[in-house]
Protein backbone atom coordinates (compact mmCIF):
# COMPACT_ATOMS: atom_id res chain seq x y z
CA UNK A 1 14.13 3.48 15.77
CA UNK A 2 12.60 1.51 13.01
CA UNK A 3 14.94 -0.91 11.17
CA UNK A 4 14.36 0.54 7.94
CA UNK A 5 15.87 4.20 9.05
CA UNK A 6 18.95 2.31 9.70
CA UNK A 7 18.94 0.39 6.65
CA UNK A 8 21.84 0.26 4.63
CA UNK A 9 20.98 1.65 0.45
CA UNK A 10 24.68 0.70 -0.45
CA UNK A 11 27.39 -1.36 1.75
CA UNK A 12 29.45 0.97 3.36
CA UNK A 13 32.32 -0.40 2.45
CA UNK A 14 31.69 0.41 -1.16
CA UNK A 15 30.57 3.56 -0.63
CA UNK A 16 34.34 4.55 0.78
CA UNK A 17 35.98 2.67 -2.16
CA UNK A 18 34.05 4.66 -4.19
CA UNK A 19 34.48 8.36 -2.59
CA UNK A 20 38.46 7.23 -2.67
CA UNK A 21 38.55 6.79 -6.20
CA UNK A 22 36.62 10.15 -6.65
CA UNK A 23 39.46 11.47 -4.81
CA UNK A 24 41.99 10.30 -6.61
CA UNK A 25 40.73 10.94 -9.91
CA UNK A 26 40.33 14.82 -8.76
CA UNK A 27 43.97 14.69 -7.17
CA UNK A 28 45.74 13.15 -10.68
CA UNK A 29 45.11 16.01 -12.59
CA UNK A 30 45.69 18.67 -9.82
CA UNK A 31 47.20 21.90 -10.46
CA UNK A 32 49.32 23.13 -7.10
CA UNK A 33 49.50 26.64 -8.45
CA UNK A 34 47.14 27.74 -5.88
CA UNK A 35 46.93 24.40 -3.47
CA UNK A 36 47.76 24.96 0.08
CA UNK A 37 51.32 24.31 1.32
CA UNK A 38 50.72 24.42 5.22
CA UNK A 39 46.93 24.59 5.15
CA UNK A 40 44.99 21.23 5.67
CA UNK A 41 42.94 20.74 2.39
CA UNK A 42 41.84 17.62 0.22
CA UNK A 43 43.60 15.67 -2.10
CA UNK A 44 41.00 16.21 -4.25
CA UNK A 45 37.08 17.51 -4.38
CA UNK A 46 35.60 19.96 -2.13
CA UNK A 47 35.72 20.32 1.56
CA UNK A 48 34.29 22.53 4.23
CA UNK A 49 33.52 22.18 8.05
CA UNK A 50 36.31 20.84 10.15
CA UNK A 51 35.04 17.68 12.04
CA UNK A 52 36.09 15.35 15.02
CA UNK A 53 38.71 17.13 15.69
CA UNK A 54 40.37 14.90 18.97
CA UNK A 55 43.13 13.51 20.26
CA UNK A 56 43.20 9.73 20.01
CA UNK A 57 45.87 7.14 20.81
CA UNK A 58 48.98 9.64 20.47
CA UNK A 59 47.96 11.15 17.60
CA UNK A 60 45.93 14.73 16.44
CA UNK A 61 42.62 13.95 14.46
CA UNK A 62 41.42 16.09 12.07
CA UNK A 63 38.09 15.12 10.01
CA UNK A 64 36.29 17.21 7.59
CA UNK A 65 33.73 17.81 4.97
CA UNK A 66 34.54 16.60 1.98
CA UNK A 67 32.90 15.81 -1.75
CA UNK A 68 34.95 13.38 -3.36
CA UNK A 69 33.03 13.67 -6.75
CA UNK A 70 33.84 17.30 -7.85
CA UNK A 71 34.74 20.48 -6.38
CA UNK A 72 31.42 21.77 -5.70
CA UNK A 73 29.47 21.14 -2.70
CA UNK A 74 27.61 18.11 -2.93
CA UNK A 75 26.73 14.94 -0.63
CA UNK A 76 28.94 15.00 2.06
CA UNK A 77 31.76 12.70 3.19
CA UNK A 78 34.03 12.56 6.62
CA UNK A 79 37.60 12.98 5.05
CA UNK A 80 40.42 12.05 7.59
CA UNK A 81 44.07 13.40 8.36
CA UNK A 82 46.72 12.85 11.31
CA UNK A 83 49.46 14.01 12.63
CA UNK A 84 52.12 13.08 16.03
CA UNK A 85 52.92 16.90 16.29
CA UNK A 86 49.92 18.87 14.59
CA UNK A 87 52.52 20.35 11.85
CA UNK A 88 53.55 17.38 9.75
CA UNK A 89 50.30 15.54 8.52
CA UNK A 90 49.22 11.94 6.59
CA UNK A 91 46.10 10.98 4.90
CA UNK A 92 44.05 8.78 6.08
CA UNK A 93 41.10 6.63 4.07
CA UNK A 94 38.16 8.51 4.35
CA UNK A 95 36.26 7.94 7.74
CA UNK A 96 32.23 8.06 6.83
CA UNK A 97 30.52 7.76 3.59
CA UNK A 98 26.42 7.89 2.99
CA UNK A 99 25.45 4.69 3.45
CA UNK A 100 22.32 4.45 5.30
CA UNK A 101 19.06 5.34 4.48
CA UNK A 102 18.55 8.16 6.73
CA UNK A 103 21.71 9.92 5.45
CA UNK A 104 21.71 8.68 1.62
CA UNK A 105 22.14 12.67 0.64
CA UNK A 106 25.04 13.35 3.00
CA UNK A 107 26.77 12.94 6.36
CA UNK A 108 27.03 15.96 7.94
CA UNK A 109 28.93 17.82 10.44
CA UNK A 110 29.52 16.63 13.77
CA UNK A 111 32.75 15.47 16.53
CA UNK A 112 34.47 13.43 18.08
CA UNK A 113 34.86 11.91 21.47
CA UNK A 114 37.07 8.96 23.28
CA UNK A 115 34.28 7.06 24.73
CA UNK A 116 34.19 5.47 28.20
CA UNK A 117 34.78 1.93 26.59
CA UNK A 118 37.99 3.47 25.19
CA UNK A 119 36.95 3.43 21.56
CA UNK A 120 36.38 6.75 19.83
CA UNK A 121 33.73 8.03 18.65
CA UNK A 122 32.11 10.02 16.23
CA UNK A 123 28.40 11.66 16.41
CA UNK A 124 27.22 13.17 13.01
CA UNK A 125 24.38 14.75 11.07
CA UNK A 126 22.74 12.18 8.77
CA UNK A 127 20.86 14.11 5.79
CA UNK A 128 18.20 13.56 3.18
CA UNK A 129 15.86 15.63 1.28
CA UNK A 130 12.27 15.74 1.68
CA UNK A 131 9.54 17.01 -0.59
CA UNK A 132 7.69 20.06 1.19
CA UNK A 133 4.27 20.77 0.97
CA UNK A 134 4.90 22.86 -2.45
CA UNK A 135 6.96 20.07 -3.88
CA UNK A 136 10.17 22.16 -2.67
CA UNK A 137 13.44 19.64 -1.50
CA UNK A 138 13.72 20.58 2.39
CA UNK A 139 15.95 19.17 4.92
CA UNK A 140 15.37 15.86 7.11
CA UNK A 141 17.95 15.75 9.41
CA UNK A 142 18.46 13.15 12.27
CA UNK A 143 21.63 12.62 14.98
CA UNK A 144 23.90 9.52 14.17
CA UNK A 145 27.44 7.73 15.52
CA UNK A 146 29.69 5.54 14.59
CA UNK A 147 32.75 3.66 16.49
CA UNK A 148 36.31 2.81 15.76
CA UNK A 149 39.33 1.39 17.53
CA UNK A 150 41.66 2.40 15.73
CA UNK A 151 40.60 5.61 14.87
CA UNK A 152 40.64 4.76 11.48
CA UNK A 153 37.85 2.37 10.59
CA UNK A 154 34.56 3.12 11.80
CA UNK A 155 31.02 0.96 12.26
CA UNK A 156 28.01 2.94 12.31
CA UNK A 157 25.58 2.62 15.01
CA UNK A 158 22.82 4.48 12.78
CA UNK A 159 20.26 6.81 14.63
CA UNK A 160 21.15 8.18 18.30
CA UNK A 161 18.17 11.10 17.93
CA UNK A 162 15.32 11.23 16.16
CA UNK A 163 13.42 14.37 14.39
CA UNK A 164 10.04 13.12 14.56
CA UNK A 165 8.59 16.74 13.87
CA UNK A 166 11.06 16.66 10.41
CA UNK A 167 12.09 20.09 11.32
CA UNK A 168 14.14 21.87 8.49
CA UNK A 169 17.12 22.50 9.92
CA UNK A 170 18.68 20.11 12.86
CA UNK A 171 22.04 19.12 12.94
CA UNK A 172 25.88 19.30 14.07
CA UNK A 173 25.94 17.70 17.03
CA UNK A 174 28.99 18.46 19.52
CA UNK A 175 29.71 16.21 22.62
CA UNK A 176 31.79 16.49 25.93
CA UNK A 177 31.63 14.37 29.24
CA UNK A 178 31.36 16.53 32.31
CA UNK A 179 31.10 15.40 36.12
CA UNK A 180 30.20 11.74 34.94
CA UNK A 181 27.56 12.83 32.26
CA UNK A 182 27.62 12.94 28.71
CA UNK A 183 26.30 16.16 27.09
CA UNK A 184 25.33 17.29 23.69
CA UNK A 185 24.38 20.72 21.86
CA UNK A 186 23.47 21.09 17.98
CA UNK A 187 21.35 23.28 15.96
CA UNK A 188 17.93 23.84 14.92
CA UNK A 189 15.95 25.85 12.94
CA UNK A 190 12.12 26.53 14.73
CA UNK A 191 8.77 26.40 12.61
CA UNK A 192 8.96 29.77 12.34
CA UNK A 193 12.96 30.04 11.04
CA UNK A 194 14.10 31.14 14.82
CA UNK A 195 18.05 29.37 14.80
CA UNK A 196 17.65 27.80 18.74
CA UNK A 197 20.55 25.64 19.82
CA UNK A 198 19.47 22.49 22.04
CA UNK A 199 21.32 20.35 24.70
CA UNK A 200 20.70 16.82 25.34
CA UNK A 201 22.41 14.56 27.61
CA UNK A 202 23.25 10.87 28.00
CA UNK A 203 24.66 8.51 30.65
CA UNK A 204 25.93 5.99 28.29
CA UNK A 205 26.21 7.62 24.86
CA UNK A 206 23.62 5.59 22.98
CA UNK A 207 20.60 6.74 24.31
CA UNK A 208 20.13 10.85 24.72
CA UNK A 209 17.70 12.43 26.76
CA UNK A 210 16.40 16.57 25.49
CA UNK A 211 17.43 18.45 28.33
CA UNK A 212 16.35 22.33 27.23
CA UNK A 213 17.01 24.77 25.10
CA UNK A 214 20.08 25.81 25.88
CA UNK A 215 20.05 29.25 23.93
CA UNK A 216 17.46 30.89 21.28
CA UNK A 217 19.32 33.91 19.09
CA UNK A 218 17.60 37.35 19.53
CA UNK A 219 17.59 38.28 16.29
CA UNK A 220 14.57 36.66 14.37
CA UNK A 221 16.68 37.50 11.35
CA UNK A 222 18.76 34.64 12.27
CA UNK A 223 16.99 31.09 10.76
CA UNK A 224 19.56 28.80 12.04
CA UNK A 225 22.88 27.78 14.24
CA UNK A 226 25.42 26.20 12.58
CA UNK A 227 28.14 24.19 13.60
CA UNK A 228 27.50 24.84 17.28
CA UNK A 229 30.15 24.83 20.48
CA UNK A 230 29.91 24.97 23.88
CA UNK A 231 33.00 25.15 26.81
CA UNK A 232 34.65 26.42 29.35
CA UNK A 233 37.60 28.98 29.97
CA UNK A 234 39.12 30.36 33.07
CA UNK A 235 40.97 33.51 32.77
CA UNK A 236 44.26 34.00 34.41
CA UNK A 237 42.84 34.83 37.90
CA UNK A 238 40.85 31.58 37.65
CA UNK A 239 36.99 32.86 36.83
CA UNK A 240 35.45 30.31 35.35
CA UNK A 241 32.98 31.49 31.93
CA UNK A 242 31.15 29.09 29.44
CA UNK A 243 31.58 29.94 25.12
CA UNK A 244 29.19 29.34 23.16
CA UNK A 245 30.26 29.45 19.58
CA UNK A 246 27.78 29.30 16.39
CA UNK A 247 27.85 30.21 12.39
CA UNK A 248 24.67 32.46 12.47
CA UNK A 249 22.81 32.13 9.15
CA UNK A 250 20.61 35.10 8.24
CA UNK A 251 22.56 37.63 10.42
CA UNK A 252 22.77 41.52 8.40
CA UNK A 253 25.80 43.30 8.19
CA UNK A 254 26.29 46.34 10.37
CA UNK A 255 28.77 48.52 9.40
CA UNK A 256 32.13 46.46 10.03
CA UNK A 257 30.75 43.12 11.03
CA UNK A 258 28.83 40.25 10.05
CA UNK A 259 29.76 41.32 6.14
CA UNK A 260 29.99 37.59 5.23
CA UNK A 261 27.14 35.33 3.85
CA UNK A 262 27.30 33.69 7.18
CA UNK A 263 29.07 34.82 9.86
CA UNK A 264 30.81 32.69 12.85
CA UNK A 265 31.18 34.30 16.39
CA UNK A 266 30.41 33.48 20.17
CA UNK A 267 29.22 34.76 23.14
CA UNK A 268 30.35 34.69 26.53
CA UNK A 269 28.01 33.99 29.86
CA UNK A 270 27.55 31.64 32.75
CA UNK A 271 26.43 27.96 32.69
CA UNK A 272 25.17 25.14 35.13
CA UNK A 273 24.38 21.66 33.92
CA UNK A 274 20.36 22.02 33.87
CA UNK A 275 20.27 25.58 33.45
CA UNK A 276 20.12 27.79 30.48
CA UNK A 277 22.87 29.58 29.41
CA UNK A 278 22.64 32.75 30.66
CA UNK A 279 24.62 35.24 27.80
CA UNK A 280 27.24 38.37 29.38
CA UNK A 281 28.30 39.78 26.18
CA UNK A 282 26.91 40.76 22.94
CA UNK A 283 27.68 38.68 19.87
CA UNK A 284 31.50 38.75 19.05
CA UNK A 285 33.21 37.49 15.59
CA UNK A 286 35.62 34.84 15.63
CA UNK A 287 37.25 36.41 12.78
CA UNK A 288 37.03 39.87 10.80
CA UNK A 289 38.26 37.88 7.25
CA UNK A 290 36.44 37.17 4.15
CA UNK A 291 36.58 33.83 4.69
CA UNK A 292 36.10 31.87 8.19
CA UNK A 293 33.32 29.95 9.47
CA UNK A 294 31.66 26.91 10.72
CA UNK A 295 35.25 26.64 14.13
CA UNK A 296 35.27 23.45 16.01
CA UNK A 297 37.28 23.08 19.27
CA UNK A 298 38.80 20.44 21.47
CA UNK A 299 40.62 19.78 24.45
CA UNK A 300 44.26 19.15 23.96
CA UNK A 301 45.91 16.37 26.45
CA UNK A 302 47.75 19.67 28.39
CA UNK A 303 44.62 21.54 28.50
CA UNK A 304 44.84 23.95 26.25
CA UNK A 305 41.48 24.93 24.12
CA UNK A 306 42.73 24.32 20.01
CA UNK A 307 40.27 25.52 17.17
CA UNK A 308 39.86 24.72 13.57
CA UNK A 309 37.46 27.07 10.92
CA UNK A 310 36.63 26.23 7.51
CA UNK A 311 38.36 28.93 5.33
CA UNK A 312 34.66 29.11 3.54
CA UNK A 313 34.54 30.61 -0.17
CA UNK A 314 30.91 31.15 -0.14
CA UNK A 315 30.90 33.83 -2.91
CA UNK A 316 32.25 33.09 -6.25
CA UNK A 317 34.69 33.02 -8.13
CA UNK A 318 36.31 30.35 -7.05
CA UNK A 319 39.83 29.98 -9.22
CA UNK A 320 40.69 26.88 -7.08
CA UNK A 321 37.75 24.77 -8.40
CA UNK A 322 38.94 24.34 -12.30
CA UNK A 323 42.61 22.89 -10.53
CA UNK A 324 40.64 19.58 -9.01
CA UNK A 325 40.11 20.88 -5.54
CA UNK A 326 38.29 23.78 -3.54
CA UNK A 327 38.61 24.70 0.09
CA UNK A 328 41.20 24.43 3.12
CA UNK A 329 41.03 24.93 7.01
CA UNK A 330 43.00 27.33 9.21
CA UNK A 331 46.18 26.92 11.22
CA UNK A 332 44.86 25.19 14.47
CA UNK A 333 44.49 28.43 17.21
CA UNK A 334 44.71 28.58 20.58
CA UNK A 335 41.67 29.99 21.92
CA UNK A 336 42.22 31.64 25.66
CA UNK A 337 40.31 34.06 28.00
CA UNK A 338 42.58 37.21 28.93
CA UNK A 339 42.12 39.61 32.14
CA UNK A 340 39.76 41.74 30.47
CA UNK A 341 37.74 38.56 30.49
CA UNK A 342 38.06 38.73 26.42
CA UNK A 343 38.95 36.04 23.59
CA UNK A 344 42.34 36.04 22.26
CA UNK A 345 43.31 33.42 19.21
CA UNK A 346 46.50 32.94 18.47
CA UNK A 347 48.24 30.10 16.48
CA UNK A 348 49.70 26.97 18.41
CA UNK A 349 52.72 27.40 19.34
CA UNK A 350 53.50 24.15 17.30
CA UNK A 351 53.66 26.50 13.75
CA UNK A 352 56.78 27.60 14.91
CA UNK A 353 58.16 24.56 13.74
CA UNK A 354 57.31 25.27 10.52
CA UNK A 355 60.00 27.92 10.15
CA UNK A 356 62.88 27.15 7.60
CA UNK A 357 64.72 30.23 7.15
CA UNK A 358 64.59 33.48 8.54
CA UNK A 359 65.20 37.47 7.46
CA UNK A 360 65.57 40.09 10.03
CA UNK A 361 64.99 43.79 8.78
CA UNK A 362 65.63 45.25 12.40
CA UNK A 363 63.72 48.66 12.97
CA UNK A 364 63.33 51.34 10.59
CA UNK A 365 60.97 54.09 9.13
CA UNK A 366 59.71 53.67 5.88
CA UNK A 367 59.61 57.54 3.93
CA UNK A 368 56.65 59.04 2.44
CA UNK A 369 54.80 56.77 -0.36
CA UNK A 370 58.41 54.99 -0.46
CA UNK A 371 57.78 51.34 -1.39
CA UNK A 372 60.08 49.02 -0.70
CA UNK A 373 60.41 45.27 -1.91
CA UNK A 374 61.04 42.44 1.44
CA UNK A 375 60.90 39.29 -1.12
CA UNK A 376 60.57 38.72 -4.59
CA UNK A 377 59.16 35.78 -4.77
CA UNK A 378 57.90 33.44 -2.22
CA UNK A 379 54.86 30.67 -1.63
CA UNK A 380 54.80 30.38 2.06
CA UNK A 381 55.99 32.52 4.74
CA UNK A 382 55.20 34.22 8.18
CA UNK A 383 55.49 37.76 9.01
CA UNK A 384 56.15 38.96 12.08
CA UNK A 385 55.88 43.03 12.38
CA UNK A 386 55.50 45.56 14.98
CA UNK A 387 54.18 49.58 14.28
CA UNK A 388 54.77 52.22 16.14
CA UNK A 389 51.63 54.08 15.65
CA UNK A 390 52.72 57.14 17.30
CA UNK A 391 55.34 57.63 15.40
CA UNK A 392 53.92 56.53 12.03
CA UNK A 393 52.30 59.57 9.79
CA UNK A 394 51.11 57.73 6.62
CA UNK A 395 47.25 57.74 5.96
CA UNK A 396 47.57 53.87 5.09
CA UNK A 397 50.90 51.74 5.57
CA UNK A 398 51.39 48.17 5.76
CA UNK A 399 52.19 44.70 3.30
CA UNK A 400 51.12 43.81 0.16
CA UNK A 401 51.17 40.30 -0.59
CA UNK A 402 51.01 37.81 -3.76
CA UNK A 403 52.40 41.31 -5.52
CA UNK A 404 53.05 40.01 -9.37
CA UNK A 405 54.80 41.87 -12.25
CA UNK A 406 51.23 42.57 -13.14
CA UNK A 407 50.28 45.17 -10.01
CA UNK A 408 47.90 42.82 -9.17
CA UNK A 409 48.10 42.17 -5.00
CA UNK A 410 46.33 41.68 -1.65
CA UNK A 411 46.84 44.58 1.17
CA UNK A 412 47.48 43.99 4.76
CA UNK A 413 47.65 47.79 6.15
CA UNK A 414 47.17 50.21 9.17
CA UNK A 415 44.34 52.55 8.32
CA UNK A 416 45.16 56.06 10.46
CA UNK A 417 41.68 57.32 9.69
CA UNK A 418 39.58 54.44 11.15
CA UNK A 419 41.94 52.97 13.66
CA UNK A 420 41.80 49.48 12.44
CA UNK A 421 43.98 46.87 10.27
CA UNK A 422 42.62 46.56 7.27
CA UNK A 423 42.97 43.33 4.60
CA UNK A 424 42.06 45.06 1.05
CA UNK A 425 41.26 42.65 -1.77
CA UNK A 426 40.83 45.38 -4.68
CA UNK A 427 43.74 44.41 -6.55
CA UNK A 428 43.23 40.75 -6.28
CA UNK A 429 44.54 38.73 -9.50
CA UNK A 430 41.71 37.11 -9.34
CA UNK A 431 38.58 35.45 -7.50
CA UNK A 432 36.34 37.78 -5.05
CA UNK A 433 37.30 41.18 -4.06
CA UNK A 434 36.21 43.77 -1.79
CA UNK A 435 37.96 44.42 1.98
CA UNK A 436 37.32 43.54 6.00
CA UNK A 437 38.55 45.78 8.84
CA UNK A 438 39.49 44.35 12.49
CA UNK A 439 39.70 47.02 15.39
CA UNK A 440 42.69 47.05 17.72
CA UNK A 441 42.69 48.93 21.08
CA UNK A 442 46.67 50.18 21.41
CA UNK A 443 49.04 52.54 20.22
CA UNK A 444 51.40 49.78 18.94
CA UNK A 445 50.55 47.42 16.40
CA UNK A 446 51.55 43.95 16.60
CA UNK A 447 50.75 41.87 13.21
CA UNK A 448 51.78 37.72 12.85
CA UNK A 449 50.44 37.30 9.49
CA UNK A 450 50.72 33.44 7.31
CA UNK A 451 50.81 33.55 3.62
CA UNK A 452 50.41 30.39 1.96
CA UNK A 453 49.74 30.08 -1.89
CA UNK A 454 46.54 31.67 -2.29
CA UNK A 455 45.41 32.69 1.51
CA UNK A 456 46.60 34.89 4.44
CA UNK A 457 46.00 35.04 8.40
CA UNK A 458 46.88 37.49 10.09
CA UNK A 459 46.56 37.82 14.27
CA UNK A 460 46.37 40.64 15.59
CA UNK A 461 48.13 42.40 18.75
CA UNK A 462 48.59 38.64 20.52
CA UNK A 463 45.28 37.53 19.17
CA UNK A 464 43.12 40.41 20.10
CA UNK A 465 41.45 39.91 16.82
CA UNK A 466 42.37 37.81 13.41
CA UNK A 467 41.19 38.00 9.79
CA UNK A 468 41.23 35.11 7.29
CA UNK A 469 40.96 35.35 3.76
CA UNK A 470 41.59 33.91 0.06
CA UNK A 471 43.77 35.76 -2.39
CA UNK A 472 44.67 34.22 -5.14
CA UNK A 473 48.02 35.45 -7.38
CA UNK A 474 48.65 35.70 -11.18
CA UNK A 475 51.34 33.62 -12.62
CA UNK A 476 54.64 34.22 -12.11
CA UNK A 477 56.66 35.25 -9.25
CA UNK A 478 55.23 36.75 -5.58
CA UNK A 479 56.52 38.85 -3.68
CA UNK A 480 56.15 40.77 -0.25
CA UNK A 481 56.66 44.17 -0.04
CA UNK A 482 55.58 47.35 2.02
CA UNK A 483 54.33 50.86 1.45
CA UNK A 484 53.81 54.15 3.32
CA UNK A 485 50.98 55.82 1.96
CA UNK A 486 51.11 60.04 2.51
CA UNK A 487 53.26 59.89 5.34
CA UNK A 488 56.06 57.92 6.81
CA UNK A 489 55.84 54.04 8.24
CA UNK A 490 57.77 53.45 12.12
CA UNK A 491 58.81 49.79 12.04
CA UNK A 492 60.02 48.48 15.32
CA UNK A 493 60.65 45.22 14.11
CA UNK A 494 60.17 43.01 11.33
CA UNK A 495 61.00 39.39 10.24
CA UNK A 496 60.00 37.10 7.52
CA UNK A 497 59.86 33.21 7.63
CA UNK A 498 60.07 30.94 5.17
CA UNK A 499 57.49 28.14 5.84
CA UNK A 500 58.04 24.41 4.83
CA UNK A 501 55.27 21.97 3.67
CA UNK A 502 52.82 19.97 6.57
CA UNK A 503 53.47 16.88 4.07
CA UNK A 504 49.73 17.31 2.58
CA UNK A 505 50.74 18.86 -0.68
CA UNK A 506 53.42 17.92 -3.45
């Protein structure tokens, strides 16, 4: 690497006071109508992608995306947060700032890794713009890292991997240590806008060798692999199957799925180290929500596989943006492999302790197009419900949430006629509209669904399938109620928790 790719266009140092004051300035005149009370979001400013998400001297790490300047995208920061349990979380300076030369218009997406010297580590995107051959701004992206031991306060190392073809597209590098050997996968986007994902590996972490392509998508539709991951699961009889996860950019809708800008899913197949990863299913969404892309993983100390997704608004409106801030992540997920050999997601078992107070409606059926009123007014609760489909009748029958004195809501419902839970945004105060629908395989329906103060999640049967999406409220108080549409609604059970604060809002 030549010195002057590595050479610093502000002290870095600077460059975080400055991003922190950004912050701040955003977070003093904040307006919490709509800001997250058990959602990871920033202070202030814009965020997206989840980053180096780890595990690091007894505490859960959490980076992310962040703008510090306004509530648009813009150049990219590495905002910080950690917690002792994963529920109750503190703010930490912001990690990475653009600094250097060969990321002066952003540092972009990447992990992080507890290195062999002990220290942890971060590998990232550095980004600039180039002038193309029309005098269009195009990407130049190259691999970076940077080291801290504290996980706090990070030194950059600069450039780990070059792009001396200045291809478009080439980022998000993920990294995991297997059988002695460090390995790495990130994006790319080919001459001729094919999104490939590559793997490179390293014996020492500094210098990285290109391996092969790992995987190239079939769809030539598809220009480029975002935010790729790659590991292993065992289902419960112990077969071993590799993951590879990836926002596709460019993907179509078809009928139910991919109906996002971008989409986010995985697929499931076989993997050696020096091989190619050889695919065994088709192309399967993370999420069937409005709003979910660009998941991370990691390896928790007991084994189990967590994930974090950016809850993305990629289509405006976006009410959040005049009140100082835009953007939040997802409740961390467990992500595990079931005897069908299929994905199931399902919150951490650590939300639980987010309960404060608890309402038990026991079993009962709901009469035709009866409406009936669970809470008038709360910002923060879980739902827990279970739906005898067999014995239900109504057309449609579910929740609506964020219901105001004005009508306006957000749906949550059993569709009879197509067999799938639906999450209807047509009566939305405000911000996008329109409605996703998630398939489910059974006769009962199972629903765990989070509403914080202008989102919901909701998992379906154990994490068969989940749906994330914004919807914001009017003014005034929000309630929770439920409706039977043309027919009668069979509840076997249903509870309602309030949720307290993870310590990020005020």
């Amino acid at each position: 690497m030549t010195s002057d790719i590595n050479r610093e266009f502000i002290d870095h140092a600077s460059a975080l006071r400055a991003a922190e004051e950004g912050v701040a300035k955003l977070a003093a005149g904040r307006n919490d109508r709509w800001y997250p009370k058990f959602h990871i979001a920033s202070d202030g400013g814009w965020i997206n992608d989840p980053n180096g998400l780890c595990y690091y001297k007894g505490r859960w790490h959490v980076f992310y995306q962040l703008h510090p300047f306004g509530t648009q995208w813009g150049p990219m920061h590495w905002g910080h947060v950690s917690s002792d349990d994963m529920i109750t979380w503190r703010r930490e300076p912001i990690a990475l700032a653009p600094s250097l030369n060969v990321e002066r218009d952003g540092v972009f997406s990447g992990s992080a890794v507890e290195g062999d010297d002990g220290r942890l580590w971060l590998f990232y995107t550095g980004h600039r713009w180039q002038e193309g051959p029309n005098g269009e701004q195009e990407n130049l992206e190259v691999q970076c890292a940077a080291v801290s031991d504290d996980g706090v306060h990070f030194e950059k190392l600069g450039v780990i991997i070059d792009n001396p073809d200045r291809l478009f597209h080439f980022r998000d590098p993920k990294v995991w240590k297997q059988d002695g050997r460090w390995y790495m996968v990130f994006g790319m986007s080919t001459p001729d806008k094919r999104g490939q994902i590559l793997l490179y590996s390293s014996e020492n972490m500094r210098a990285w060798h290109y391996e092969r392509l790992l995987f190239r998508h079939p769809n030539p539709g598809v220009y480029m692999l975002e935010c790729p991951d790659f590991f292993p699961l065992s289902d419960p009889n112990g077969n071993l199957r590799w993951v590879l996860c990836f926002s596709a950019m460019g993907e179509h809708p078809n009928g139910f799925s991919n109906r996002n800008l971008h989409n986010a899913g995985y697929v499931i197949g076989t993997w050696e180290p020096g091989e190619r990863f050889q695919p065994q299913t088709e192309f399967r969404m993370w999420d069937w929500g409005h709003n979910y892309y660009a998941p991370q993983s990691f390896e928790a100390p007991d084994g189990r596989r967590i994930q974090y997704a950016w809850m993305s608004p990629f289509i405006p409106p976006h009410p959040m943006q005049e009140d100082g801030w835009c953007g939040q992540l997802t409740l961390p997920r467990e992500v595990t492999l079931d005897h069908y050999g299929c994905i199931r997601t399902n919150p951490v078992e650590e939300t639980t302790a987010l309960r404060c107070g608890t309402t038990d409606f026991g079993s009962f059926v709901l009469d035709v197009n009866e409406n009936r009123v669970l809470c008038d007014d709360i910002d923060a609760a879980e739902i827990e419900m279970e739906i005898d489909v067999s014995e239900t009748t109504a057309e449609r029958a579910g929740l609506k949430i964020h219901s105001t004195d004005d009508n306006a809501h957000t749906c949550v419902y059993y569709d009879d006629q197509t067999h799938r839970v639906v999450l209807d945004r047509h009566a939305a105060a405000l911000g996008n509209r329109g409605y996703r629908a998630a398939p489910f395989t059974s006769h009962h329906l199972k629903l765990q669904v989070f509403v914080d103060r202008s989102s919901v999640e909701v998992f379906i049967n154990d994490g068969e399938q989940a749906m994330s999406s914004y919807s914001t409220p009017s003014p005034g108080k929000r309630a929770i109620e439920l409706n039977a549409e043309s027919g009668t609604l069979a509840i076997q059970s249903l509870r309602i928790h309030r949720l307290r604060s993870i310590g990020l809002d005020r």
